[in-house]
PDB file of N, CA and C in Angstrom:
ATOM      1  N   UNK A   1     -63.325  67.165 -72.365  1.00  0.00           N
ATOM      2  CA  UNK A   1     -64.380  67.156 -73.331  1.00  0.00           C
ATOM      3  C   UNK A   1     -65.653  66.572 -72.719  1.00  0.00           C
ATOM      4  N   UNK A   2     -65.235  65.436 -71.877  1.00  0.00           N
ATOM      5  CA  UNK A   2     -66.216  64.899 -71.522  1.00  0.00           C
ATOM      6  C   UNK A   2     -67.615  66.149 -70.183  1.00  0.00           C
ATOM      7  N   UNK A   3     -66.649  66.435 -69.667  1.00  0.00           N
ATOM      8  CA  UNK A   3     -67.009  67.917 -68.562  1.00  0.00           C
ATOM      9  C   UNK A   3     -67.999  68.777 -69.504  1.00  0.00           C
ATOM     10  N   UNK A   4     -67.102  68.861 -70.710  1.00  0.00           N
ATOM     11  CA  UNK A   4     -67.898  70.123 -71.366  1.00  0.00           C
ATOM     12  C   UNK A   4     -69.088  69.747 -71.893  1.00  0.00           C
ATOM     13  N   UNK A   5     -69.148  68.541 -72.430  1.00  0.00           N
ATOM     14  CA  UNK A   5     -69.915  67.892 -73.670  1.00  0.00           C
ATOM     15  C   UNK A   5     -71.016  66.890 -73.074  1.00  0.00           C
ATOM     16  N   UNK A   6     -70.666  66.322 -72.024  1.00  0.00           N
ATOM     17  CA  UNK A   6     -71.181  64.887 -72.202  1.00  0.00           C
ATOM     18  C   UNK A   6     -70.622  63.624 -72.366  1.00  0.00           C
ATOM     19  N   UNK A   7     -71.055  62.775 -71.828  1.00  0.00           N
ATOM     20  CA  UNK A   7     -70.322  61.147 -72.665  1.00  0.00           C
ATOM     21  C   UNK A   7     -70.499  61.054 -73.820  1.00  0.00           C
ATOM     22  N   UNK A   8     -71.866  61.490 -74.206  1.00  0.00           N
ATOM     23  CA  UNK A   8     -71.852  61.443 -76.034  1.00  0.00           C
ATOM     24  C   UNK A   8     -71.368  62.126 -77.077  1.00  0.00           C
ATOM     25  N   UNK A   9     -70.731  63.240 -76.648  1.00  0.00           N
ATOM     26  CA  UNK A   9     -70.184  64.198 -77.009  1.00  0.00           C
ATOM     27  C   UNK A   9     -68.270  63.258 -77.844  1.00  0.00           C
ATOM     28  N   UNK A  10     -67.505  62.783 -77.600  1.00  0.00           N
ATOM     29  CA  UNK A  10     -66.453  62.041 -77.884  1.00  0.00           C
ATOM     30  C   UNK A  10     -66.256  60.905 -78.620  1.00  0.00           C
ATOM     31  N   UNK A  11     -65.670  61.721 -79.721  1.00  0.00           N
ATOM     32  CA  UNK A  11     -65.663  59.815 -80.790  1.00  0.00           C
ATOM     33  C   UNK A  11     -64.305  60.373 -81.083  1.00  0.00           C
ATOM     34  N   UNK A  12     -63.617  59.154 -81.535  1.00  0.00           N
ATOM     35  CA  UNK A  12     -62.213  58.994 -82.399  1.00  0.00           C
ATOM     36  C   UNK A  12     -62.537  58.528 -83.531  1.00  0.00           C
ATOM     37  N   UNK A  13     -61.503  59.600 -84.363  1.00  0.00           N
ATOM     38  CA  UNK A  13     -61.327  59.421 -86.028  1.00  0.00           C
ATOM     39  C   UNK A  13     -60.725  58.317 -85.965  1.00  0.00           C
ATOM     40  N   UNK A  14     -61.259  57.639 -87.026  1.00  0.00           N
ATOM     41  CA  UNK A  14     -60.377  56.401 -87.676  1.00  0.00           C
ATOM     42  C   UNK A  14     -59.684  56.174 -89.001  1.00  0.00           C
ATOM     43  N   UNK A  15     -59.643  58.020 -89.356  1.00  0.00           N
ATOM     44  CA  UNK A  15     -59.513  57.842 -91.112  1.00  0.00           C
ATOM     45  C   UNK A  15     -57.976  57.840 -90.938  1.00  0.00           C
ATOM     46  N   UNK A  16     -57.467  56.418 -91.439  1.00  0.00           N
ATOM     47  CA  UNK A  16     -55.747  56.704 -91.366  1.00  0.00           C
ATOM     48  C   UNK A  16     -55.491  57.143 -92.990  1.00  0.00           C
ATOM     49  N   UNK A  17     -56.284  57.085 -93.818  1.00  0.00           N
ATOM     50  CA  UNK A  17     -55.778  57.724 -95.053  1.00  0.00           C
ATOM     51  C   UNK A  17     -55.056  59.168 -95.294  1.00  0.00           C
ATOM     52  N   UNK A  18     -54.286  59.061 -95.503  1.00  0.00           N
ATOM     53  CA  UNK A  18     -53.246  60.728 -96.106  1.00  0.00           C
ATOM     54  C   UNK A  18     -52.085  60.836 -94.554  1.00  0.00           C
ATOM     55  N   UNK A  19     -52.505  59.508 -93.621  1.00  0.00           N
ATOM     56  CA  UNK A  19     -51.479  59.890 -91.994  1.00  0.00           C
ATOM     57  C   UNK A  19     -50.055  59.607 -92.586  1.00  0.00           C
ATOM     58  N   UNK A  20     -49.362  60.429 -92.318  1.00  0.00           N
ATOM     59  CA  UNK A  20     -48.064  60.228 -92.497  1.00  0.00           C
ATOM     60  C   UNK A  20     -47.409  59.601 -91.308  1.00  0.00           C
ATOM     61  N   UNK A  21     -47.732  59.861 -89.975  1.00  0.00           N
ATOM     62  CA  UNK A  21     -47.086  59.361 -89.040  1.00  0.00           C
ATOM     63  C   UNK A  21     -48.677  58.656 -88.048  1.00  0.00           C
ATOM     64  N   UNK A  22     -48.408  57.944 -86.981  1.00  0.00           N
ATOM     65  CA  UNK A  22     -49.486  57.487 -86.497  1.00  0.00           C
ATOM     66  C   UNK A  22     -49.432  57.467 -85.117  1.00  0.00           C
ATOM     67  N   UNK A  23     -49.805  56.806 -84.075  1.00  0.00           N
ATOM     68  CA  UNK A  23     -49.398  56.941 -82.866  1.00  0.00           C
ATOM     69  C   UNK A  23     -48.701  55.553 -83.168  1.00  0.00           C
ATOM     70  N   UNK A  24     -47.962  55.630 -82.034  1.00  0.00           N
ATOM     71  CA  UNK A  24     -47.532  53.885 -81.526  1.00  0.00           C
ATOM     72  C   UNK A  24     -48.517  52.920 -81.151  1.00  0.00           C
ATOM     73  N   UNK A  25     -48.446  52.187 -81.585  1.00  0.00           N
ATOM     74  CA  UNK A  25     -49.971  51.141 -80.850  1.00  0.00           C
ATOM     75  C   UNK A  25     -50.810  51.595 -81.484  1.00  0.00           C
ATOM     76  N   UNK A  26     -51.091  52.324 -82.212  1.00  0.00           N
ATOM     77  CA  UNK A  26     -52.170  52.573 -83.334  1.00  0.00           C
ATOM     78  C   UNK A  26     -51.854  52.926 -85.032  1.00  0.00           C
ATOM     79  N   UNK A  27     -50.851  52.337 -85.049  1.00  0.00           N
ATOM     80  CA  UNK A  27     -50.404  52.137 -86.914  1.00  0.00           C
ATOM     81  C   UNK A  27     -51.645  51.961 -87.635  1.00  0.00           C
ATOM     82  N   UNK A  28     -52.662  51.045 -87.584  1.00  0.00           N
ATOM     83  CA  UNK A  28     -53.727  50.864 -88.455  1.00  0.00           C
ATOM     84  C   UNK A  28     -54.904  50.320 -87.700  1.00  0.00           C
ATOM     85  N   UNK A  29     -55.747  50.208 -88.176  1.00  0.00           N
ATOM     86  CA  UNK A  29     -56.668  50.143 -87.427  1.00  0.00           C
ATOM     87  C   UNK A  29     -57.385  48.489 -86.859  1.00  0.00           C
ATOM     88  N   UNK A  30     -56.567  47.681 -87.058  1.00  0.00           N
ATOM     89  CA  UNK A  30     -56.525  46.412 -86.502  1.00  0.00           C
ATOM     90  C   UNK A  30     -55.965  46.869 -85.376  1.00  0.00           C
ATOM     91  N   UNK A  31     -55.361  47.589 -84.715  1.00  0.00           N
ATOM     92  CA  UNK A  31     -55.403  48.101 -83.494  1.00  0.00           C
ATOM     93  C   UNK A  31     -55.907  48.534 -82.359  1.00  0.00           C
ATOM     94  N   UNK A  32     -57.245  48.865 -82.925  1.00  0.00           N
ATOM     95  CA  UNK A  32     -57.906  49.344 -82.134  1.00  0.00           C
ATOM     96  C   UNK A  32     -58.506  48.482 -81.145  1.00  0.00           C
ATOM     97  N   UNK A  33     -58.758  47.371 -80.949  1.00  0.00           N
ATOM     98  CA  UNK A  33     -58.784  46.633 -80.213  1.00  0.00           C
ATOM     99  C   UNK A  33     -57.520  46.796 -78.622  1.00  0.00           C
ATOM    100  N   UNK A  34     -56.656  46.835 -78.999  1.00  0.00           N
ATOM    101  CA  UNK A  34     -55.305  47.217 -77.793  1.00  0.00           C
ATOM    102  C   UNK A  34     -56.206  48.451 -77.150  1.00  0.00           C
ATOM    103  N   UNK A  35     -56.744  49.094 -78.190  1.00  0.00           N
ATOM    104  CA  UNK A  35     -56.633  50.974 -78.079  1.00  0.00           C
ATOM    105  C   UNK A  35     -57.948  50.531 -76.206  1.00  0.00           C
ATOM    106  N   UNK A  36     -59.415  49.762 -77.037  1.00  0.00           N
ATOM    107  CA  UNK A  36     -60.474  49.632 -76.155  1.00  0.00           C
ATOM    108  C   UNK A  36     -60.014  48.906 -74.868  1.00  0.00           C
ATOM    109  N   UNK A  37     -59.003  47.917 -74.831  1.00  0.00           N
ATOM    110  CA  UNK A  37     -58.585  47.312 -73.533  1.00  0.00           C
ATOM    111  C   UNK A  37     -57.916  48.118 -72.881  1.00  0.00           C
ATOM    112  N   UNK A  38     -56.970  48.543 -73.370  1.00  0.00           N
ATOM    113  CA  UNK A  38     -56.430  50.085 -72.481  1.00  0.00           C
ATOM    114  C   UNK A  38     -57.207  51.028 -71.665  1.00  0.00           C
ATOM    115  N   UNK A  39     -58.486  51.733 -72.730  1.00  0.00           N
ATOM    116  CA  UNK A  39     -59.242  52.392 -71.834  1.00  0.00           C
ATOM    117  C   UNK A  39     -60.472  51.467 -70.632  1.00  0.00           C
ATOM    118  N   UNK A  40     -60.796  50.412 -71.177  1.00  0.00           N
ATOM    119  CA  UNK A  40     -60.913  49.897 -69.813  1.00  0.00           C
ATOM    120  C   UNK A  40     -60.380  49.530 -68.807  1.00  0.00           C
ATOM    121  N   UNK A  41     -58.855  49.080 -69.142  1.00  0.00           N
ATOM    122  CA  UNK A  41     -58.058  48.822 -68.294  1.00  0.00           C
ATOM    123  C   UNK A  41     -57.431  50.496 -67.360  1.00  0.00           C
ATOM    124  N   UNK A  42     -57.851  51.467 -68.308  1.00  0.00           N
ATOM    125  CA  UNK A  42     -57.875  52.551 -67.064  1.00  0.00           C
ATOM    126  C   UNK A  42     -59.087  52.727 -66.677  1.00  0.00           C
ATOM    127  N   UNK A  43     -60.004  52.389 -66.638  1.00  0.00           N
ATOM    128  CA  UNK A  43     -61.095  52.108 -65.927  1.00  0.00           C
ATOM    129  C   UNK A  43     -62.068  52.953 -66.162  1.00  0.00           C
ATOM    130  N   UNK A  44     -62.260  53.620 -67.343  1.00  0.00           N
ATOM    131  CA  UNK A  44     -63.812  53.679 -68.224  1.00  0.00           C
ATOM    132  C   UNK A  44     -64.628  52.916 -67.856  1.00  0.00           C
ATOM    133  N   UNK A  45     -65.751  53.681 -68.158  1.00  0.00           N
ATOM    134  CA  UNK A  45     -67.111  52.244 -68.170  1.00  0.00           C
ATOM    135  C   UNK A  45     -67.109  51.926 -69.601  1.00  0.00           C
ATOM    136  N   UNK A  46     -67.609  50.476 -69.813  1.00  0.00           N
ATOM    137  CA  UNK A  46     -67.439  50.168 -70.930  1.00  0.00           C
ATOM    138  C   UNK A  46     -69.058  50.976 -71.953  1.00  0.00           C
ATOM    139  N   UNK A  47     -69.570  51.938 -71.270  1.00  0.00           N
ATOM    140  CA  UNK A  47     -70.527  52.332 -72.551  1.00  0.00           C
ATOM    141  C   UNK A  47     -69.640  53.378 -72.830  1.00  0.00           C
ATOM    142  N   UNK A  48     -68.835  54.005 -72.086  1.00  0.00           N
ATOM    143  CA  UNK A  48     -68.261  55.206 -72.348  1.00  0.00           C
ATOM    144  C   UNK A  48     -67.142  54.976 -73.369  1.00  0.00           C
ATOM    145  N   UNK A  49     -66.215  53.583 -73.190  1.00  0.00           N
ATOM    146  CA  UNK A  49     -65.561  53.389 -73.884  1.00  0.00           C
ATOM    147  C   UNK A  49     -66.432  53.177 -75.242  1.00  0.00           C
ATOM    148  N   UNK A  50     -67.498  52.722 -75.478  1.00  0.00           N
ATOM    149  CA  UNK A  50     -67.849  51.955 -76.753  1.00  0.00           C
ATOM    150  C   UNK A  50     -68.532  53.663 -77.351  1.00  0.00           C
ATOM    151  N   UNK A  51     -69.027  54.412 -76.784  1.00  0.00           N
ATOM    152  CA  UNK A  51     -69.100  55.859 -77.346  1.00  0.00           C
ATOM    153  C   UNK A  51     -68.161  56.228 -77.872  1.00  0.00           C
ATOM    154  N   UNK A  52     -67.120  56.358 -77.305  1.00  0.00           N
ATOM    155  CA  UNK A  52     -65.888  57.142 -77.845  1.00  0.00           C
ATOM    156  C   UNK A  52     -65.359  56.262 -79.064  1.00  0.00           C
ATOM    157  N   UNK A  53     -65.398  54.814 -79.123  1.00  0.00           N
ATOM    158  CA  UNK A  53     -64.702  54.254 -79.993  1.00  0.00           C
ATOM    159  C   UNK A  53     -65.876  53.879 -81.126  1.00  0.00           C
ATOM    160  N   UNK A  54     -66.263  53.850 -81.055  1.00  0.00           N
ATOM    161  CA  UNK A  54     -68.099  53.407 -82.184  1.00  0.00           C
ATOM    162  C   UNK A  54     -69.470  54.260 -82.011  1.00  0.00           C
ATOM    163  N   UNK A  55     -69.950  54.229 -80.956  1.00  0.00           N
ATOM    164  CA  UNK A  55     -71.184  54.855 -81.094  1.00  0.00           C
ATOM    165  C   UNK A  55     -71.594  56.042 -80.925  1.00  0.00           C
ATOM    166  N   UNK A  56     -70.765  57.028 -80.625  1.00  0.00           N
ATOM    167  CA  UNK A  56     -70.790  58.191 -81.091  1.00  0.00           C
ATOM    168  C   UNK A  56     -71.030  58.885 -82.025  1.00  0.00           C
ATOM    169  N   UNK A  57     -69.998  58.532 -82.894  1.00  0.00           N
ATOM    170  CA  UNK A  57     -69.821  58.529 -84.170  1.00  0.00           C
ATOM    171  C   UNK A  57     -70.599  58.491 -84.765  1.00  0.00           C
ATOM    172  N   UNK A  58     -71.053  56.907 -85.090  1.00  0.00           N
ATOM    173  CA  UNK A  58     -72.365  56.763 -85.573  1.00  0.00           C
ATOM    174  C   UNK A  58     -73.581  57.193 -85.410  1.00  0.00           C
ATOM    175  N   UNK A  59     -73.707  57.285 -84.225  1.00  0.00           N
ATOM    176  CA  UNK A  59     -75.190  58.364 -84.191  1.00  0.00           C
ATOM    177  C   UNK A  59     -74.660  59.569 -84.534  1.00  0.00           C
ATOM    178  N   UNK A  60     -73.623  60.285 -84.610  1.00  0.00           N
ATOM    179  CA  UNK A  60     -73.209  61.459 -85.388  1.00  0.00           C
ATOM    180  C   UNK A  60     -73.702  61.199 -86.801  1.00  0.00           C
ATOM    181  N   UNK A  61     -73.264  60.597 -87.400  1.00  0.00           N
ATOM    182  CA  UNK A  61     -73.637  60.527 -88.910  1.00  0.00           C
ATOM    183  C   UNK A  61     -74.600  59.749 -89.358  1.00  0.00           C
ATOM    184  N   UNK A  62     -75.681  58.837 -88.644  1.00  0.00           N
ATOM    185  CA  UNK A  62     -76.999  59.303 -88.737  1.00  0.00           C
ATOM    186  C   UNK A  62     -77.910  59.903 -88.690  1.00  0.00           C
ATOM    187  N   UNK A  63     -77.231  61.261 -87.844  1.00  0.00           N
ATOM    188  CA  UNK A  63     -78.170  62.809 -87.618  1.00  0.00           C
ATOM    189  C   UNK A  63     -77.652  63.020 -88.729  1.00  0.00           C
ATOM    190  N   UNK A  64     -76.711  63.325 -88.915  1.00  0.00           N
ATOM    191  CA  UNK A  64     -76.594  64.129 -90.492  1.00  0.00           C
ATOM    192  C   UNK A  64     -77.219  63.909 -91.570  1.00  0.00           C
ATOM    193  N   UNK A  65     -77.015  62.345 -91.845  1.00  0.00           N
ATOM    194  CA  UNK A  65     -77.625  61.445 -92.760  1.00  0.00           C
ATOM    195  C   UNK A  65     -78.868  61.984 -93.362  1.00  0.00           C
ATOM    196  N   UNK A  66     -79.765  62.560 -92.472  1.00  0.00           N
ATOM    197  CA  UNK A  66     -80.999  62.243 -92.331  1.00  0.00           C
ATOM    198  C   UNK A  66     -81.142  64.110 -93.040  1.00  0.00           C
ATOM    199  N   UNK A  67     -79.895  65.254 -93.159  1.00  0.00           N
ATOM    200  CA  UNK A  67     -80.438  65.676 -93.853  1.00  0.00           C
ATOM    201  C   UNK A  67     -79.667  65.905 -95.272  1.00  0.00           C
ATOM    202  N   UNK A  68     -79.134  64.658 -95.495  1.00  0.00           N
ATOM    203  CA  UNK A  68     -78.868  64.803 -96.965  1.00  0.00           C
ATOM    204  C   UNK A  68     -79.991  64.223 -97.768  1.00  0.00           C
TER     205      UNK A  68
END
């Protein structure tokens, strides 16, 4: 994704509502913390990690925002 897209291009959902099953190490979202040390600990840069896990996103849905 990243090849195709960009670094800014990649965010993770966090909606666990309606999940019937979850990953391991990611049951809920007090997890996600494990989730960000992992990908640095495989050796992301940490803006890339903080895109994919937060700021992506969010600047995703402040473009939108802007035309509701």
């Amino acid at each position: 994704m990243i090849k195709l897209g960009g670094e800014a291009l990649p965010a993770l959902g966090t909606d666990y509502l309606g999940m019937g099953l979850t990953p391991v190490g990611l049951e809920d979202l007090s997890k996600l913390g494990s989730l960000r040390s992992a990908l640095k600990g495989a050796g992301l840069a940490s803006k890339l990690t903080e895109g994919v896990l937060n700021d992506n996103a969010y600047r995703f849905i402040l473009k939108c925002s802007e035309r509701w």
